[in-house]
PDB file of N, CA and C in Angstrom:
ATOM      1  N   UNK A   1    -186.704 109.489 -61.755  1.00  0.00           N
ATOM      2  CA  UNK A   1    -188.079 109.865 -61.569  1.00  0.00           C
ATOM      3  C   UNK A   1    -188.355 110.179 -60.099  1.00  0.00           C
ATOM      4  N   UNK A   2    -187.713 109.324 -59.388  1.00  0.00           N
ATOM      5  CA  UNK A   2    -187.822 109.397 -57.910  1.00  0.00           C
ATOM      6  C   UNK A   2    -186.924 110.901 -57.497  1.00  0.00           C
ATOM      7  N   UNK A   3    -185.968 111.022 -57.749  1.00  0.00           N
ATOM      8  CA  UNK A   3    -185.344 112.172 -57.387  1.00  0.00           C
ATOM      9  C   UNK A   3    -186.315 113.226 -57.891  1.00  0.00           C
ATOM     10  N   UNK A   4    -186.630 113.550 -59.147  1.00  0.00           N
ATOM     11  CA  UNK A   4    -188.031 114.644 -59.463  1.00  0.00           C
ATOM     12  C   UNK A   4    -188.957 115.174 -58.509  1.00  0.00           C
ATOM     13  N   UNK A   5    -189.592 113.921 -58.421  1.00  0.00           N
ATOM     14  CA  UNK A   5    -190.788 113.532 -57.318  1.00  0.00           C
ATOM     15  C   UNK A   5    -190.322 114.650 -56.285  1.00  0.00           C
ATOM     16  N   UNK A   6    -189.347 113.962 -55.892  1.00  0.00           N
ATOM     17  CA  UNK A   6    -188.752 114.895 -54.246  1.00  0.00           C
ATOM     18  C   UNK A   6    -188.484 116.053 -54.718  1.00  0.00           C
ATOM     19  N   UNK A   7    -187.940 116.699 -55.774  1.00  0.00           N
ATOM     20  CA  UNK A   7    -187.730 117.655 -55.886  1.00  0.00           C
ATOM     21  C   UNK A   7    -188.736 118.602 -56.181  1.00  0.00           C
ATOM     22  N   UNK A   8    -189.662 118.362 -56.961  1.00  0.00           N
ATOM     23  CA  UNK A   8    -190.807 118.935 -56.708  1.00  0.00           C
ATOM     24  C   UNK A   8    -191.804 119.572 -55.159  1.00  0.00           C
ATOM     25  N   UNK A   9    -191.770 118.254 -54.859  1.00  0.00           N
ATOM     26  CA  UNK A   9    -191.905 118.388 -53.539  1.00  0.00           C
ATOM     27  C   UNK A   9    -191.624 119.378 -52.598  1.00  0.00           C
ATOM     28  N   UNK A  10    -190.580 119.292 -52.905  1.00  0.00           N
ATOM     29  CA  UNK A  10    -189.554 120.493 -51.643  1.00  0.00           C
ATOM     30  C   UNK A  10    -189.763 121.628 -52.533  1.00  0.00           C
ATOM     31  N   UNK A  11    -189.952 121.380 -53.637  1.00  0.00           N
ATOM     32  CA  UNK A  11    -190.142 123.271 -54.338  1.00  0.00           C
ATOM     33  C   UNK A  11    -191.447 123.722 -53.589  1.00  0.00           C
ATOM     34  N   UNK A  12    -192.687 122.442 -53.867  1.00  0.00           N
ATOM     35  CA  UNK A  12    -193.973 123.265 -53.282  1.00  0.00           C
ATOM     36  C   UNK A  12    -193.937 123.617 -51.661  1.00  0.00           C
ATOM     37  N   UNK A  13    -193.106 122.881 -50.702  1.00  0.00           N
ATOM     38  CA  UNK A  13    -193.077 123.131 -49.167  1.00  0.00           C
ATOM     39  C   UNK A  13    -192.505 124.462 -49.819  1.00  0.00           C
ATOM     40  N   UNK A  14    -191.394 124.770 -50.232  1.00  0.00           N
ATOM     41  CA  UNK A  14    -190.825 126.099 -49.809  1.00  0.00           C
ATOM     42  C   UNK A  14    -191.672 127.265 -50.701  1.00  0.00           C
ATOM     43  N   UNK A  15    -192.295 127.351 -51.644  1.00  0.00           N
ATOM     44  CA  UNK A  15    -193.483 127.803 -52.093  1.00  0.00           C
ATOM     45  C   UNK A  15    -194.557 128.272 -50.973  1.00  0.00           C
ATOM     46  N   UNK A  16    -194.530 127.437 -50.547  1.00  0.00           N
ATOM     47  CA  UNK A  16    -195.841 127.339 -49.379  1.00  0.00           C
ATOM     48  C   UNK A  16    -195.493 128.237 -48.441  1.00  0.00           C
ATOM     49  N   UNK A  17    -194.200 128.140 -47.876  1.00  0.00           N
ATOM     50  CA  UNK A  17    -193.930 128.349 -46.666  1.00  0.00           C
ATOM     51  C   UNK A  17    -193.348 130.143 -46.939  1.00  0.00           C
ATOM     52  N   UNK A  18    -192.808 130.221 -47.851  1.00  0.00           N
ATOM     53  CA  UNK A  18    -192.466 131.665 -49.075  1.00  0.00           C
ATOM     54  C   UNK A  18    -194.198 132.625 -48.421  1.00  0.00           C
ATOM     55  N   UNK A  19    -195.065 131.954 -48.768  1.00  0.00           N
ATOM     56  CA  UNK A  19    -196.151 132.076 -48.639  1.00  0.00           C
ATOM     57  C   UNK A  19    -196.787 132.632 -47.519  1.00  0.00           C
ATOM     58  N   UNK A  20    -196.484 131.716 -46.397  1.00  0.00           N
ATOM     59  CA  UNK A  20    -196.612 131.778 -45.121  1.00  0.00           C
ATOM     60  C   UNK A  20    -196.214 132.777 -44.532  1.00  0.00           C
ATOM     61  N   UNK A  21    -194.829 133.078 -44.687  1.00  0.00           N
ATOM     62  CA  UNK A  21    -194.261 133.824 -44.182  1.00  0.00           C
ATOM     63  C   UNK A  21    -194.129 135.380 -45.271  1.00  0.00           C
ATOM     64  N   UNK A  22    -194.992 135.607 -46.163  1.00  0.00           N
ATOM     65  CA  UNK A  22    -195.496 137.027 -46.282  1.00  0.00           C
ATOM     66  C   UNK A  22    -197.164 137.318 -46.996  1.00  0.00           C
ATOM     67  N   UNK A  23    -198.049 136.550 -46.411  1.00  0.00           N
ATOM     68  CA  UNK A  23    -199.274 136.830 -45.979  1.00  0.00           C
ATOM     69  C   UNK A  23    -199.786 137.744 -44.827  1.00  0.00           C
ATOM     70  N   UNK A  24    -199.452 137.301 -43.480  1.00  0.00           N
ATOM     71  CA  UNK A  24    -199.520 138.159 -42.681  1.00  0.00           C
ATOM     72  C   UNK A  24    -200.482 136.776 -41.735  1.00  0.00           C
ATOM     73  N   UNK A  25    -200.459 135.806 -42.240  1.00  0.00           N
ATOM     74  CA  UNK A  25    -200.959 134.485 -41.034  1.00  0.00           C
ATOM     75  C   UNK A  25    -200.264 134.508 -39.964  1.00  0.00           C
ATOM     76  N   UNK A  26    -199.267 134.747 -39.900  1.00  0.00           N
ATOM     77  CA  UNK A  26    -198.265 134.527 -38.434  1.00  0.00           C
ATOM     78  C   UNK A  26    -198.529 135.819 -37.503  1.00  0.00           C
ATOM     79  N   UNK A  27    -198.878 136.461 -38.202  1.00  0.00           N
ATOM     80  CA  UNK A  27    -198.980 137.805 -37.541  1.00  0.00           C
ATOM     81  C   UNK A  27    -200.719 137.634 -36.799  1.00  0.00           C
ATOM     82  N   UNK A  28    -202.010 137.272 -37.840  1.00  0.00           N
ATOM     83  CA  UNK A  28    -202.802 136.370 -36.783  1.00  0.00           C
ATOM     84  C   UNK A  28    -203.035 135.642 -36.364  1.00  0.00           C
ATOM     85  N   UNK A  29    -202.522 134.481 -36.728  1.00  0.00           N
ATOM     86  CA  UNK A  29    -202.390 133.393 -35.687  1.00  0.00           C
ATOM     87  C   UNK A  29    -201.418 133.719 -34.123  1.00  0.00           C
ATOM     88  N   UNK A  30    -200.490 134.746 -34.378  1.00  0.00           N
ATOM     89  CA  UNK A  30    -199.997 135.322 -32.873  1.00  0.00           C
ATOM     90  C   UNK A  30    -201.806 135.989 -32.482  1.00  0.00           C
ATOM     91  N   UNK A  31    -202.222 137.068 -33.009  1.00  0.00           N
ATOM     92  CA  UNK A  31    -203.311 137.836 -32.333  1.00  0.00           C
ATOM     93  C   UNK A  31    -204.468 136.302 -31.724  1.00  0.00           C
ATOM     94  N   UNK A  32    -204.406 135.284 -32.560  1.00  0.00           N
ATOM     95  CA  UNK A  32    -205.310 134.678 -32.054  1.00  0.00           C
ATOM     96  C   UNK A  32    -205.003 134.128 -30.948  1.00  0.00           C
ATOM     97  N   UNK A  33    -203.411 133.577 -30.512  1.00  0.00           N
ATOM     98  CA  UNK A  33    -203.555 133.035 -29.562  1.00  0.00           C
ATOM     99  C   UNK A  33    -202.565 131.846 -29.993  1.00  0.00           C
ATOM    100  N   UNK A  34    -202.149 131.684 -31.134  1.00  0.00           N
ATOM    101  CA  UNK A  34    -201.792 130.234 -31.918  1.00  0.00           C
ATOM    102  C   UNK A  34    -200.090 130.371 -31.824  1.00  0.00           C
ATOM    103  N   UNK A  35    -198.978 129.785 -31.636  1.00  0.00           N
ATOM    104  CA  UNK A  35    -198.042 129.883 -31.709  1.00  0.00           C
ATOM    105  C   UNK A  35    -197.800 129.362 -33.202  1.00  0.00           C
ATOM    106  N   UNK A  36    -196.853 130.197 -34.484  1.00  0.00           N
ATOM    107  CA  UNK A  36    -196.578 129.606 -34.981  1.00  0.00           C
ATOM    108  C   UNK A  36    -195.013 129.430 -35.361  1.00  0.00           C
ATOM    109  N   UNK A  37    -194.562 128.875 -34.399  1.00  0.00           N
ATOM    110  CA  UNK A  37    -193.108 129.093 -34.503  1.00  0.00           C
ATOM    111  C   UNK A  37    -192.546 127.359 -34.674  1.00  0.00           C
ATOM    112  N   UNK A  38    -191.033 127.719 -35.210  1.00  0.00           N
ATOM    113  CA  UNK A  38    -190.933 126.458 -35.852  1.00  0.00           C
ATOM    114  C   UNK A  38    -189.879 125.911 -34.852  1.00  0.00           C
ATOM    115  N   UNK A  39    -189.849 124.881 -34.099  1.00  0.00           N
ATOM    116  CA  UNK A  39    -188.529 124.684 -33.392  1.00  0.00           C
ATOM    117  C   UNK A  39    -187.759 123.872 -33.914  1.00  0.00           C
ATOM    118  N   UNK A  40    -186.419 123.493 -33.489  1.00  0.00           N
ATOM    119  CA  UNK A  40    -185.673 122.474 -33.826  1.00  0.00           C
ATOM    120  C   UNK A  40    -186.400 120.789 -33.960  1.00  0.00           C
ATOM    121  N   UNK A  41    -186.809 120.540 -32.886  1.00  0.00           N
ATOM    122  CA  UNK A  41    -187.757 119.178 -32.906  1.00  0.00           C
ATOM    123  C   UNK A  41    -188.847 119.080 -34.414  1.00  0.00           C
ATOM    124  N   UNK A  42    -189.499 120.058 -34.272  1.00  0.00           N
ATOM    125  CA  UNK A  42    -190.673 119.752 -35.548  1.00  0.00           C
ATOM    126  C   UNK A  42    -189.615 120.004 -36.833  1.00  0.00           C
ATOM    127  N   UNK A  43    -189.116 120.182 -36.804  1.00  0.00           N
ATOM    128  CA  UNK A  43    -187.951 120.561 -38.102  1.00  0.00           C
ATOM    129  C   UNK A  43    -187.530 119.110 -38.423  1.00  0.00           C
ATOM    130  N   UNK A  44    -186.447 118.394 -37.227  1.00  0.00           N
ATOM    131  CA  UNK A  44    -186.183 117.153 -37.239  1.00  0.00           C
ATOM    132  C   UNK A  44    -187.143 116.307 -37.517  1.00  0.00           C
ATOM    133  N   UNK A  45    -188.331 116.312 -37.106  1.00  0.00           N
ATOM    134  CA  UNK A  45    -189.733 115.313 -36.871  1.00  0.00           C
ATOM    135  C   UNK A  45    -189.840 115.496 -38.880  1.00  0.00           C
ATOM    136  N   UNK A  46    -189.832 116.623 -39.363  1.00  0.00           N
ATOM    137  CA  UNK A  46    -190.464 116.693 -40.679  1.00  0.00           C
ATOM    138  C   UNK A  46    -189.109 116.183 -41.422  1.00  0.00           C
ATOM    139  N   UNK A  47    -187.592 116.362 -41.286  1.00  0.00           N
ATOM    140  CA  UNK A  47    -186.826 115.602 -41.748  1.00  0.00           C
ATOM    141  C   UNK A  47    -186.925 113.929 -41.759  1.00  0.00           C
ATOM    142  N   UNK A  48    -187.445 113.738 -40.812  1.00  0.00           N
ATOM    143  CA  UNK A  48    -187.449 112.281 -40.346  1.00  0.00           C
ATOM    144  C   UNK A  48    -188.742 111.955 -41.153  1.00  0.00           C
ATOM    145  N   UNK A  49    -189.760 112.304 -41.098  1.00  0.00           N
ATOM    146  CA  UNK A  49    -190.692 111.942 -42.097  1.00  0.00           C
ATOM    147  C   UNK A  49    -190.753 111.611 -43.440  1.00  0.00           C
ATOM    148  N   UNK A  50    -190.153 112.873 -43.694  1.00  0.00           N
ATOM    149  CA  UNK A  50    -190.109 112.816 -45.233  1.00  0.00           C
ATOM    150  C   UNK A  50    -188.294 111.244 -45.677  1.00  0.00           C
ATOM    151  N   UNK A  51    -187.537 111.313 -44.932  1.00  0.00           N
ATOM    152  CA  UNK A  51    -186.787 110.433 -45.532  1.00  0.00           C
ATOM    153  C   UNK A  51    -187.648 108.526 -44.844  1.00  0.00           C
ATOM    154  N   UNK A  52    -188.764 109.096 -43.724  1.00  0.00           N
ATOM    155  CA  UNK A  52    -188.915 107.625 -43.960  1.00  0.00           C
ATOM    156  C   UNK A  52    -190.040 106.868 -44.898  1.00  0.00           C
ATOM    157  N   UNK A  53    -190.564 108.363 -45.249  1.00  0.00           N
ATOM    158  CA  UNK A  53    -191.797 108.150 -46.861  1.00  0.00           C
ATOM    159  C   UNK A  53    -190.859 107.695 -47.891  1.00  0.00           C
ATOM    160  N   UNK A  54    -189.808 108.660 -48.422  1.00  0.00           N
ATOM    161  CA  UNK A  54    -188.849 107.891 -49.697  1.00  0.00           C
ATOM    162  C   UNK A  54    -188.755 106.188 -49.134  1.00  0.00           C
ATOM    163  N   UNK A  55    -188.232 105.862 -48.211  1.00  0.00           N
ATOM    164  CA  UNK A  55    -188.039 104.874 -47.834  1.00  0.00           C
ATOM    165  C   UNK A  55    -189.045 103.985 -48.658  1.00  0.00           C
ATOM    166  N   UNK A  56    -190.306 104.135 -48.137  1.00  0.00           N
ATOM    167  CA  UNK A  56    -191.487 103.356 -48.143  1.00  0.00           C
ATOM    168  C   UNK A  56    -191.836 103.276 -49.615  1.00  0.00           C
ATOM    169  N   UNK A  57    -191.180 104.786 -50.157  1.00  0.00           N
ATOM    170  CA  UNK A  57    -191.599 104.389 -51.799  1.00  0.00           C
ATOM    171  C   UNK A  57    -190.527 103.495 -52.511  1.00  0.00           C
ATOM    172  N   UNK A  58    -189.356 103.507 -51.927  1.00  0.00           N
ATOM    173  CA  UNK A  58    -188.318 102.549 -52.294  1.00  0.00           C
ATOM    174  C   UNK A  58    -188.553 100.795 -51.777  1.00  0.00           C
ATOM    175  N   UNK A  59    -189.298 100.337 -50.500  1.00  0.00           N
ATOM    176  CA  UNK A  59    -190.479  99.265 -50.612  1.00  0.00           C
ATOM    177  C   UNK A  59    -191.085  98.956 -51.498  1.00  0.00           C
ATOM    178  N   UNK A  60    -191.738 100.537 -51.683  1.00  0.00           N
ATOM    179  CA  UNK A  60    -192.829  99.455 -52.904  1.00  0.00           C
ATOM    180  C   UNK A  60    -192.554  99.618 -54.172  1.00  0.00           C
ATOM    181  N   UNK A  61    -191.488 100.052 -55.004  1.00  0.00           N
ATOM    182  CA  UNK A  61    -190.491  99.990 -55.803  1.00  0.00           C
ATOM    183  C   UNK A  61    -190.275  98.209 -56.111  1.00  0.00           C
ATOM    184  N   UNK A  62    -189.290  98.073 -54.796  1.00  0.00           N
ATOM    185  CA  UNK A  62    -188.668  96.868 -54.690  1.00  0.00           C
ATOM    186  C   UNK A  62    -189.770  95.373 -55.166  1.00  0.00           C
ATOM    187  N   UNK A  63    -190.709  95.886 -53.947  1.00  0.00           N
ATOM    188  CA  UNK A  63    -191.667  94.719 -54.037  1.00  0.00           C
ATOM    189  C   UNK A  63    -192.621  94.675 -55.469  1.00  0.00           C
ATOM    190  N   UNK A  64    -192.902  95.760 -55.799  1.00  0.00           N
ATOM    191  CA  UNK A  64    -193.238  95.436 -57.564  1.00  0.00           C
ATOM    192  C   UNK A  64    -192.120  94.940 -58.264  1.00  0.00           C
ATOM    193  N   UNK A  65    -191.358  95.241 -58.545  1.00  0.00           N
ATOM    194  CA  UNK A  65    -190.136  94.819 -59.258  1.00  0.00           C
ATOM    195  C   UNK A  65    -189.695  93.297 -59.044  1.00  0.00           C
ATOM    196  N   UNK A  66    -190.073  92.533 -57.725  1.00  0.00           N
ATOM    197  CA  UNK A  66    -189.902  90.756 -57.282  1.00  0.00           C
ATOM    198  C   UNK A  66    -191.145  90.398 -57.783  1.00  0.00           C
ATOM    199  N   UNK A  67    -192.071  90.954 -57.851  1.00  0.00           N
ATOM    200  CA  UNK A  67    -193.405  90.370 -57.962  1.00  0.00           C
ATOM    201  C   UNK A  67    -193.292  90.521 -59.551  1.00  0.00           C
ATOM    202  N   UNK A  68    -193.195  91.465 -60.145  1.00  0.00           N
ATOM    203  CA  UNK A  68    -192.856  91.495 -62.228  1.00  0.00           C
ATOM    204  C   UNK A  68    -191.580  90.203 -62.418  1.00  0.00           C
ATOM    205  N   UNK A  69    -190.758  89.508 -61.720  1.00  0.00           N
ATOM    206  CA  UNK A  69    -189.485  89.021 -61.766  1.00  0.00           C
ATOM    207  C   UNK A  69    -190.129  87.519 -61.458  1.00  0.00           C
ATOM    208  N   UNK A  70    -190.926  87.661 -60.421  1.00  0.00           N
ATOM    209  CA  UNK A  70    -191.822  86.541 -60.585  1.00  0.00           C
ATOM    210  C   UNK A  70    -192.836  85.927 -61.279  1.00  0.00           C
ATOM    211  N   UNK A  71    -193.539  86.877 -61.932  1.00  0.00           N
ATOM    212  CA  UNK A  71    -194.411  86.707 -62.590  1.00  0.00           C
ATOM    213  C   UNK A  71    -193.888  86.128 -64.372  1.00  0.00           C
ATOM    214  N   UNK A  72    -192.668  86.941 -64.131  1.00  0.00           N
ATOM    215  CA  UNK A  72    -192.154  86.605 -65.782  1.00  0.00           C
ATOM    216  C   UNK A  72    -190.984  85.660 -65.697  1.00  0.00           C
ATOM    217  N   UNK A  73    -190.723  84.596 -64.566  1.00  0.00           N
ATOM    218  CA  UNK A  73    -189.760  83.824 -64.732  1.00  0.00           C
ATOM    219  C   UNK A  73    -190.184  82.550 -65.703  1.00  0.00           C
ATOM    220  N   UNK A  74    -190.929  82.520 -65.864  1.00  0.00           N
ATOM    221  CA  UNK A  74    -191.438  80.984 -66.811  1.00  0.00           C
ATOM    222  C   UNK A  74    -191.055  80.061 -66.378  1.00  0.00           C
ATOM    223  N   UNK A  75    -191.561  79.927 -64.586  1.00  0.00           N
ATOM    224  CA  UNK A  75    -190.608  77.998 -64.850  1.00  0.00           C
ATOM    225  C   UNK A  75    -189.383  78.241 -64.268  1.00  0.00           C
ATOM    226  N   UNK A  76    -188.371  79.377 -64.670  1.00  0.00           N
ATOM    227  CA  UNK A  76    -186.977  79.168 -63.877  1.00  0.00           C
ATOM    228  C   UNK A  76    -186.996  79.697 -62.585  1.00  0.00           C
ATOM    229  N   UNK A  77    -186.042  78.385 -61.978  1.00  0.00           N
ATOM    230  CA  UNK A  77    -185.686  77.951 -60.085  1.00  0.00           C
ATOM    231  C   UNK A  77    -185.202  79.417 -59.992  1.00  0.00           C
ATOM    232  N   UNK A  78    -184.127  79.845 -60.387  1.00  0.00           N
ATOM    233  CA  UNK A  78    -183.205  80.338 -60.130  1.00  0.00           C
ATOM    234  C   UNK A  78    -183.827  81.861 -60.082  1.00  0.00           C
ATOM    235  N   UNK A  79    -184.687  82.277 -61.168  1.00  0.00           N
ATOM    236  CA  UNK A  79    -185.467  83.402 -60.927  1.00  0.00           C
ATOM    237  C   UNK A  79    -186.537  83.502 -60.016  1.00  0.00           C
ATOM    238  N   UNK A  80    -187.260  82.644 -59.806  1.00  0.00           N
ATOM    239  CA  UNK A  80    -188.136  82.300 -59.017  1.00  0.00           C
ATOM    240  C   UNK A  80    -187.453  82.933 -57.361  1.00  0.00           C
ATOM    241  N   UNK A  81    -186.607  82.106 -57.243  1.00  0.00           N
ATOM    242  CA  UNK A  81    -186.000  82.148 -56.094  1.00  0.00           C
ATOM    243  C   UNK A  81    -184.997  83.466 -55.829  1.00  0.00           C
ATOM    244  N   UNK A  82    -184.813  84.004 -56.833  1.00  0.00           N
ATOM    245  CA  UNK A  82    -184.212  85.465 -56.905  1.00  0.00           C
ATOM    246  C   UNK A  82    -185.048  86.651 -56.407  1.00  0.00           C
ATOM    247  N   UNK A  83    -186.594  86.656 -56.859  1.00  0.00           N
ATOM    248  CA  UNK A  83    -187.542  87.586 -56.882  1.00  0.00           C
ATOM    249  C   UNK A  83    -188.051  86.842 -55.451  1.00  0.00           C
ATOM    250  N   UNK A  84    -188.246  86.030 -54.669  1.00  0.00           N
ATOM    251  CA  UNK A  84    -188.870  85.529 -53.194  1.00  0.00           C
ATOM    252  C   UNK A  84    -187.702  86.164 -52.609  1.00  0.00           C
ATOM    253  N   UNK A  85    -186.453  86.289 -52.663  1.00  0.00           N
ATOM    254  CA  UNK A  85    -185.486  87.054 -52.133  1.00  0.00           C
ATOM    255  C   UNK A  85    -185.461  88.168 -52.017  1.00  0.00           C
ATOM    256  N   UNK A  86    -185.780  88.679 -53.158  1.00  0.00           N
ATOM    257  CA  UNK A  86    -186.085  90.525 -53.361  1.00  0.00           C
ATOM    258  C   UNK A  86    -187.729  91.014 -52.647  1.00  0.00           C
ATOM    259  N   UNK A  87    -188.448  89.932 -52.612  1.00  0.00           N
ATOM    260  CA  UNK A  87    -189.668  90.581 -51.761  1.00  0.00           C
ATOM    261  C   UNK A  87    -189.442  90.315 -50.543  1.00  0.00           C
ATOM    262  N   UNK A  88    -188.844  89.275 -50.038  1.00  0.00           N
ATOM    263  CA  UNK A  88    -188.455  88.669 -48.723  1.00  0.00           C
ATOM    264  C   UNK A  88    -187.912  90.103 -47.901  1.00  0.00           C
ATOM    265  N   UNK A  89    -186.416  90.608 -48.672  1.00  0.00           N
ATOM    266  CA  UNK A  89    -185.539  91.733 -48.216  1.00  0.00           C
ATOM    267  C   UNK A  89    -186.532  92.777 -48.280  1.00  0.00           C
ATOM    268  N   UNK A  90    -187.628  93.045 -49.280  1.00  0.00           N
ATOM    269  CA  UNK A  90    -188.158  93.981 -49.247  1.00  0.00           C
ATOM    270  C   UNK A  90    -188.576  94.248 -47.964  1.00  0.00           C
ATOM    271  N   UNK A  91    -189.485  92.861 -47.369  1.00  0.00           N
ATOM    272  CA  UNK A  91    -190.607  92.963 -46.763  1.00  0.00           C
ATOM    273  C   UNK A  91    -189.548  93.335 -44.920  1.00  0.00           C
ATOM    274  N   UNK A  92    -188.745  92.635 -45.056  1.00  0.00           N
ATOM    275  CA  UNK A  92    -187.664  93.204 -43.786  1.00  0.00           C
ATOM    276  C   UNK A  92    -187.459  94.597 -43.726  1.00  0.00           C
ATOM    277  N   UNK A  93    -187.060  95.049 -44.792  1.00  0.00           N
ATOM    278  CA  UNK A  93    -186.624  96.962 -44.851  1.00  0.00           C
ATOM    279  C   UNK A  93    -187.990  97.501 -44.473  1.00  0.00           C
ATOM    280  N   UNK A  94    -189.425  97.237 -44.854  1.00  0.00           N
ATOM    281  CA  UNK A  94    -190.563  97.766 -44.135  1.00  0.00           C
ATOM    282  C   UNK A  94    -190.810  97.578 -42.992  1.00  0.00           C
ATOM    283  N   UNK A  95    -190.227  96.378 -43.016  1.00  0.00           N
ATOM    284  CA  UNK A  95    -190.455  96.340 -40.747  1.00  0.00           C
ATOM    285  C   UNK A  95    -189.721  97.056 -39.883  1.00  0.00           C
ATOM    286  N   UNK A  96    -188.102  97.327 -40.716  1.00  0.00           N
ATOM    287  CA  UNK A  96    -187.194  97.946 -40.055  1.00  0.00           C
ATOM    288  C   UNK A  96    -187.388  99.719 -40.017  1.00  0.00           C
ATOM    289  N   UNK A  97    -188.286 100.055 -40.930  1.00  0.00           N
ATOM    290  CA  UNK A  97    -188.567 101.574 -41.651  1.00  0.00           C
ATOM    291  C   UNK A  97    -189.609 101.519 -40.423  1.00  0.00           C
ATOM    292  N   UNK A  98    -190.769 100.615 -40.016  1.00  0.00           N
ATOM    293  CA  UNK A  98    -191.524 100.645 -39.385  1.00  0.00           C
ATOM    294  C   UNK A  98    -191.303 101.121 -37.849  1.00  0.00           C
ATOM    295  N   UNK A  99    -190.220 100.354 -37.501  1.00  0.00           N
ATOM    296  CA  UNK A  99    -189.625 100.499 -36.480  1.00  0.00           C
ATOM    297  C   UNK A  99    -188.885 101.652 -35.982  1.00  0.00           C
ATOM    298  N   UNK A 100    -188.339 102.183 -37.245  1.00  0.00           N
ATOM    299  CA  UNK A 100    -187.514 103.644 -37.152  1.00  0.00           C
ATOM    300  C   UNK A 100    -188.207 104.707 -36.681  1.00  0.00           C
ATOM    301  N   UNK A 101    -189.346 104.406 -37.996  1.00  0.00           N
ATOM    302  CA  UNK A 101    -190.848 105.382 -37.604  1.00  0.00           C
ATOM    303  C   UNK A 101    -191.302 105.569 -35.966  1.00  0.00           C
ATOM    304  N   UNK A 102    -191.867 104.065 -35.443  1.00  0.00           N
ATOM    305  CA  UNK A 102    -192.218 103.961 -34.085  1.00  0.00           C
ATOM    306  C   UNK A 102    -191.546 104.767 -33.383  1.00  0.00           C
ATOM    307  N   UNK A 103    -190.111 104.190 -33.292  1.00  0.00           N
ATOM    308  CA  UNK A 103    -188.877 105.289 -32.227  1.00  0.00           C
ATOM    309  C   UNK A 103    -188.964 106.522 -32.383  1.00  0.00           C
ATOM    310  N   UNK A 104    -188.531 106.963 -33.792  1.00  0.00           N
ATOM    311  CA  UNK A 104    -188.729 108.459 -34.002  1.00  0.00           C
ATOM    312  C   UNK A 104    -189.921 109.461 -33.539  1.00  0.00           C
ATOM    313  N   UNK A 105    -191.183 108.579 -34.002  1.00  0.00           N
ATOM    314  CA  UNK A 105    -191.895 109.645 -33.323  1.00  0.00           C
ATOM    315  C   UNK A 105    -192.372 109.422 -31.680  1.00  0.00           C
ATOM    316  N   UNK A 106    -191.824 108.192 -31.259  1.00  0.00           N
ATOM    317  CA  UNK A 106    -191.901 108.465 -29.613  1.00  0.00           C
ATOM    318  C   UNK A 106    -190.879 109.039 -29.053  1.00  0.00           C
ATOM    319  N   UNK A 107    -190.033 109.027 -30.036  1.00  0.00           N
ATOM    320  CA  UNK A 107    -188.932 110.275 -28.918  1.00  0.00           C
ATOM    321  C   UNK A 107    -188.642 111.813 -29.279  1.00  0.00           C
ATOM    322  N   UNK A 108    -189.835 111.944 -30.328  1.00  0.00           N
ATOM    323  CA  UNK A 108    -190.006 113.260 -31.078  1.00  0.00           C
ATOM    324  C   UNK A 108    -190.989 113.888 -29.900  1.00  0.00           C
ATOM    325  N   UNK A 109    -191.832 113.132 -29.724  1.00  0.00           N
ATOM    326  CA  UNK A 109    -192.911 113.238 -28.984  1.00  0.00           C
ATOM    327  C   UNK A 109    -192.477 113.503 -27.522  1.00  0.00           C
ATOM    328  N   UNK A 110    -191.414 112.663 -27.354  1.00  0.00           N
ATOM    329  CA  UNK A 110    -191.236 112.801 -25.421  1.00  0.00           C
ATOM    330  C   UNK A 110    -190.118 113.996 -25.387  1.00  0.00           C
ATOM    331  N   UNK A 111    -189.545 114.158 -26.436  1.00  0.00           N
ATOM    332  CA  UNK A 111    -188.683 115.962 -26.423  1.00  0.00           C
ATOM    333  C   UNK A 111    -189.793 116.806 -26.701  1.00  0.00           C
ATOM    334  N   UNK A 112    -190.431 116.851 -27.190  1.00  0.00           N
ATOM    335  CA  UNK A 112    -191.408 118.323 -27.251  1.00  0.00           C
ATOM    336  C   UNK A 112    -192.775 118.341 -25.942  1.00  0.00           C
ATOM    337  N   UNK A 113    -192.453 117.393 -25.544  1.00  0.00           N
ATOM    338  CA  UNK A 113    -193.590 117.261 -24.508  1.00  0.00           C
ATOM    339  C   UNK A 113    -192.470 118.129 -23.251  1.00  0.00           C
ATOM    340  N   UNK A 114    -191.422 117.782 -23.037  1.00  0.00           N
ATOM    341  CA  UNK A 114    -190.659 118.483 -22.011  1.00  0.00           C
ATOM    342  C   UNK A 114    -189.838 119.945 -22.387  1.00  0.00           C
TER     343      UNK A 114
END
């Protein structure tokens, strides 16, 4: 389902962009004044985005799935303590996704600034 999702996805960007590029927008957004050109950095910046959104949907994947594991253990240690593990790890991979995020776009930011 998750692979779909994305794939869809990337059909409508390149749809869009199919789009973009034979309207005749680029042609005024140059007359206006607007650059619309794509460089290597914003390319990377939108790679980096989009794999750290899957990420985040693979979070909250995880963390429903400990929280259903918890909810339906009845009483057993062993599940109990299986699903506090699986939200536990969850809740680490969001801090670490968090963190990726932070870096990425401050050094997305300090290459296109120079």
């Amino acid at each position: 389902m998750l692979i779909l999702t994305s794939l869809i996805s990337l059909r409508n960007k390149l749809v869009a962009y199919g789009f973009i590029a034979n309207s005749g927008v680029n042609e005024t957004a140059n007359q206006a004044g607007f650059s619309s050109q794509t460089t290597v950095y914003s390319i990377i910046g939108t790679v980096i985005a989009a794999l750290l959104s899957l990420l985040g949907v693979i979070f909250l994947g995880l963390t429903i799935y400990g929280g259903m594991m918890w909810m339906t253990a009845e009483g057993k240690e062993e599940r109990i303590e299986k699903a506090k593990n699986i939200i536990v790890e969850s809740l680490i991979g969001l801090v670490i996704v968090l963190a990726a995020y932070a870096i990425s776009f401050f050094v997305i930011n300090a290459l296109t600034k120079t």
